[in-house]
Protein backbone atom coordinates (compact mmCIF):
# COMPACT_ATOMS: atom_id res chain seq x y z
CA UNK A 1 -8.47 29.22 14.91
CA UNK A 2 -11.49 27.83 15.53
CA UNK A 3 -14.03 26.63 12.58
CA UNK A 4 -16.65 29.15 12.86
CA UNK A 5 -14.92 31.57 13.28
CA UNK A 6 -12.82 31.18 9.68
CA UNK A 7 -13.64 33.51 6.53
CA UNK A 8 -13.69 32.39 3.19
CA UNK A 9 -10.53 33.46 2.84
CA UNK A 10 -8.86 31.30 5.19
CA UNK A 11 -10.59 28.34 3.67
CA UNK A 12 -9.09 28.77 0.37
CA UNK A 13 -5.89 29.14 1.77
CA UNK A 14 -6.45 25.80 3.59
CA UNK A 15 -7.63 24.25 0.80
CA UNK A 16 -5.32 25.47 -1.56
CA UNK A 17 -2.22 23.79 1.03
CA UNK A 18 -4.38 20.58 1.47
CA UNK A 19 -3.92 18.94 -1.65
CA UNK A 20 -1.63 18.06 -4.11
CA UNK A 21 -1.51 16.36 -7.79
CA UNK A 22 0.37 14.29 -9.89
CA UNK A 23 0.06 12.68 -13.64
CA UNK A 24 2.00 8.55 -12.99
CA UNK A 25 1.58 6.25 -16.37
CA UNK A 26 -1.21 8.48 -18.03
CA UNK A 27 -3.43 8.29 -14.62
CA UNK A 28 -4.01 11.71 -12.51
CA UNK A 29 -4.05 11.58 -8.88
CA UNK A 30 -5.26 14.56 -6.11
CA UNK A 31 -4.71 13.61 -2.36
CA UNK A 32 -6.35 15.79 0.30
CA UNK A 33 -4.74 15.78 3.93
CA UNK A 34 -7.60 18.88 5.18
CA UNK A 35 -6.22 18.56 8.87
CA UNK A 36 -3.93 21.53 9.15
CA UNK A 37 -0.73 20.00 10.25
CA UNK A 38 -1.10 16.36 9.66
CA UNK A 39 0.58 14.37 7.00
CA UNK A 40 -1.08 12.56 4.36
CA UNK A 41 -0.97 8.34 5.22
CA UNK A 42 -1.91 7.68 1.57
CA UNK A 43 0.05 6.43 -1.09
CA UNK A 44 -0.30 5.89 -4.55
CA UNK A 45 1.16 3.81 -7.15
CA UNK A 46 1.02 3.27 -10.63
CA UNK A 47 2.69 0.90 -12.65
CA UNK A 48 2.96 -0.61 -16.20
CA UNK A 49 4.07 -3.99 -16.13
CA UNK A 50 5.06 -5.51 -20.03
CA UNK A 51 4.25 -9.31 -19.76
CA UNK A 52 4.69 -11.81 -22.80
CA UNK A 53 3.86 -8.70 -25.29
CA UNK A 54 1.20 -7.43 -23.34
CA UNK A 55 0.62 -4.27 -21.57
CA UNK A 56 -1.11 -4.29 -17.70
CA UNK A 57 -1.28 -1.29 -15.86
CA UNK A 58 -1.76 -1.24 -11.70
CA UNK A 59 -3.19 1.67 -9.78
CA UNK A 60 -3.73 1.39 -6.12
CA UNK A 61 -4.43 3.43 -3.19
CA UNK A 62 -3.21 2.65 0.28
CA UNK A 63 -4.78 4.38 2.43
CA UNK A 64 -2.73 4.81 5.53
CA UNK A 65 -4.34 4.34 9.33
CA UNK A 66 -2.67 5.20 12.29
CA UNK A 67 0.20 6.44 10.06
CA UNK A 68 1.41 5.96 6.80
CA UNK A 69 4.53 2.98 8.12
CA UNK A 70 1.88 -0.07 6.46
CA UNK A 71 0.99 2.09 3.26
CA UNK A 72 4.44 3.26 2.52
CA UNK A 73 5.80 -0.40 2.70
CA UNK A 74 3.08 -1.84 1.10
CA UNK A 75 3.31 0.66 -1.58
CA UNK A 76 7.15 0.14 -1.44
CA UNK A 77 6.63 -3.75 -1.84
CA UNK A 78 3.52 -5.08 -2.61
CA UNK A 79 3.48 -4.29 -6.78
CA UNK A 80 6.58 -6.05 -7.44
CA UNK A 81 5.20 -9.59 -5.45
CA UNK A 82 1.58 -8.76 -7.34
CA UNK A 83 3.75 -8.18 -10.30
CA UNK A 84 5.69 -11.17 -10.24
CA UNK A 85 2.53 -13.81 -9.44
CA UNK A 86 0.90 -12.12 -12.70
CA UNK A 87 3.79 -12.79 -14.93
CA UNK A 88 3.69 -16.70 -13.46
CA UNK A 89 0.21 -16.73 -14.27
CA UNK A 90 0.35 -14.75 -18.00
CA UNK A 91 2.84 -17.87 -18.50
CA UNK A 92 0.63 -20.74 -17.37
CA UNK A 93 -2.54 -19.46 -19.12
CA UNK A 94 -0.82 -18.51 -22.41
CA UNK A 95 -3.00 -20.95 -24.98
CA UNK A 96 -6.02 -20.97 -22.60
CA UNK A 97 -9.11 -19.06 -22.39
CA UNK A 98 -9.67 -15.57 -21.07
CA UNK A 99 -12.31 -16.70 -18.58
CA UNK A 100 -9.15 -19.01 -16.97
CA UNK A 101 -6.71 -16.45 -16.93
CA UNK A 102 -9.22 -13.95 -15.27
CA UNK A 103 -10.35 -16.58 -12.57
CA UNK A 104 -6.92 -17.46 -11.85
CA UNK A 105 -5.44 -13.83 -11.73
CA UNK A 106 -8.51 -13.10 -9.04
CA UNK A 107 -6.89 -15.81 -7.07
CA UNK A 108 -3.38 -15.05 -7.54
CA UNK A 109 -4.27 -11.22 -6.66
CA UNK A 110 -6.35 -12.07 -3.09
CA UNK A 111 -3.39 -15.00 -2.11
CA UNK A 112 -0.47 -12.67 -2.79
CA UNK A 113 -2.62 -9.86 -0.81
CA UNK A 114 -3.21 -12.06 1.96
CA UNK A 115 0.28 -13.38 2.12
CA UNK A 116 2.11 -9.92 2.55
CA UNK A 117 -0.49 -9.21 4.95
CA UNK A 118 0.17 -12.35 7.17
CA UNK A 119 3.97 -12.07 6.63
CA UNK A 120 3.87 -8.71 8.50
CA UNK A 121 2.41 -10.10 11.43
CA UNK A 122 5.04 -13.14 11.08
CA UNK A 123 7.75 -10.59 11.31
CA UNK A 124 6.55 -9.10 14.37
CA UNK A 125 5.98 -12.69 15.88
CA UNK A 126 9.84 -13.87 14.65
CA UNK A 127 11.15 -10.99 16.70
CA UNK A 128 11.03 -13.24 19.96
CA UNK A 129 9.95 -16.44 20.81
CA UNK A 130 8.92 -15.45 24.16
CA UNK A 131 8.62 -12.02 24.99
CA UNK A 132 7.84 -12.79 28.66
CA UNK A 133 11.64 -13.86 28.89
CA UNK A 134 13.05 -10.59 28.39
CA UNK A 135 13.56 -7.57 30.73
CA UNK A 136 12.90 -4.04 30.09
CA UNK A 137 15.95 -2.96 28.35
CA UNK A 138 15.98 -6.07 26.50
CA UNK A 139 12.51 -5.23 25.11
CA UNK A 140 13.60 -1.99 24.74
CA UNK A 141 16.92 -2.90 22.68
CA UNK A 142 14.66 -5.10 20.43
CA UNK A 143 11.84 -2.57 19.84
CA UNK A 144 15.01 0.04 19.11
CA UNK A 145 16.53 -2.18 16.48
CA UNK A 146 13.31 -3.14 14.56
CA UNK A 147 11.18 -0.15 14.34
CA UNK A 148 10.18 -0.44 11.37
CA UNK A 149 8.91 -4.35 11.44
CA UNK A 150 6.65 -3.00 14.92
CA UNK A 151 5.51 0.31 13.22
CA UNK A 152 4.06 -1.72 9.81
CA UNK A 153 2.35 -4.12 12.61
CA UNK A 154 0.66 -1.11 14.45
CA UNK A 155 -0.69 1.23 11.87
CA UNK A 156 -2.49 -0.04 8.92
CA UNK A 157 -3.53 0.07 5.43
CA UNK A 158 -6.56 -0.13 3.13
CA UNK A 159 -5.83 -1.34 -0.57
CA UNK A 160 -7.77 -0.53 -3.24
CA UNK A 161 -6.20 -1.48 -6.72
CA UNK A 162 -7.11 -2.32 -9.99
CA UNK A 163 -5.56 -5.13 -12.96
CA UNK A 164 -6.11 -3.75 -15.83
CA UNK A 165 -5.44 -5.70 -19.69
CA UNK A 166 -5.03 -2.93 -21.95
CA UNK A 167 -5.16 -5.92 -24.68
């Protein structure tokens, strides 16, 4: 059915099958997918992380690109290595100022981020040495058996997430 030609009753019933909601930790979420047929790429996550008496709570978005593969594994993964590098850092800044343990959380956050980012690519490049060595149903064999590594390389994801200290 073409745009123009819609009523406003088949708008509402698109837009009433183009979203959905959720309540994760105390935070509300709606996600839109408007294209009839396609599947939302987005994911969401929040989490509430107790570290050394201390509540933090992480909400992020990643927004999928060329299909949801990067987003769902980033969602999947990323929080638990963010996660981790905060409770190193809690530790190490325990009896110093706030300033510090902001400065050195903003570092932590953008290393980790760039890490799991590079360490995608690494996978991809670990597959094979030299990919001009192999013939086609070798390549094919290898892109069979790790799907999953090649899909994270080839779509993508957007991050947007926030630290927050409810202290």
């Amino acid at each position: 059915m073409s745009t123009s030609f819609r009523s406003i009753n088949d708008w509402r019933e698109l837009f009433i099958h183009a979203w959905s909601s959720r309540t994760t930790a105390g935070v509300h979420s709606v996600t839109f997918q408007l294209t009839p047929g396609a599947r939302n790429e987005d994911q969401f996550v929040v989490q509430e992380w107790l570290i050394d008496g201390r509540w933090w709570k992480f909400p992020a978005v990643f927004d999928g690109h060329g299909g949801a593969h990067t987003a769902e594994y980033a969602a999947a993964n990323l929080p638990r290595l963010i996660e981790e590098a905060l409770r190193e850092v809690v530790k190490e800044c325990l009896h110093r100022s706030r300033d510090t343990l902001v400065s050195k959380v903003k570092k932590v956050l953008r290393q980790r981020i760039e890490d799991f980012d590079q360490a995608i690519g690494d996978a991809v490049k670990n597959l094979c040495s030299d990919s001009f060595t192999l013939n086609y149903l070798q390549v094919v064999a290898l892109v069979d058996a790790n799907k999953g590594i090649l899909q994270r390389a080839f779509s993508g994801s957007m991050l947007v997430l926030a630290l927050i200290d409810e202290e």
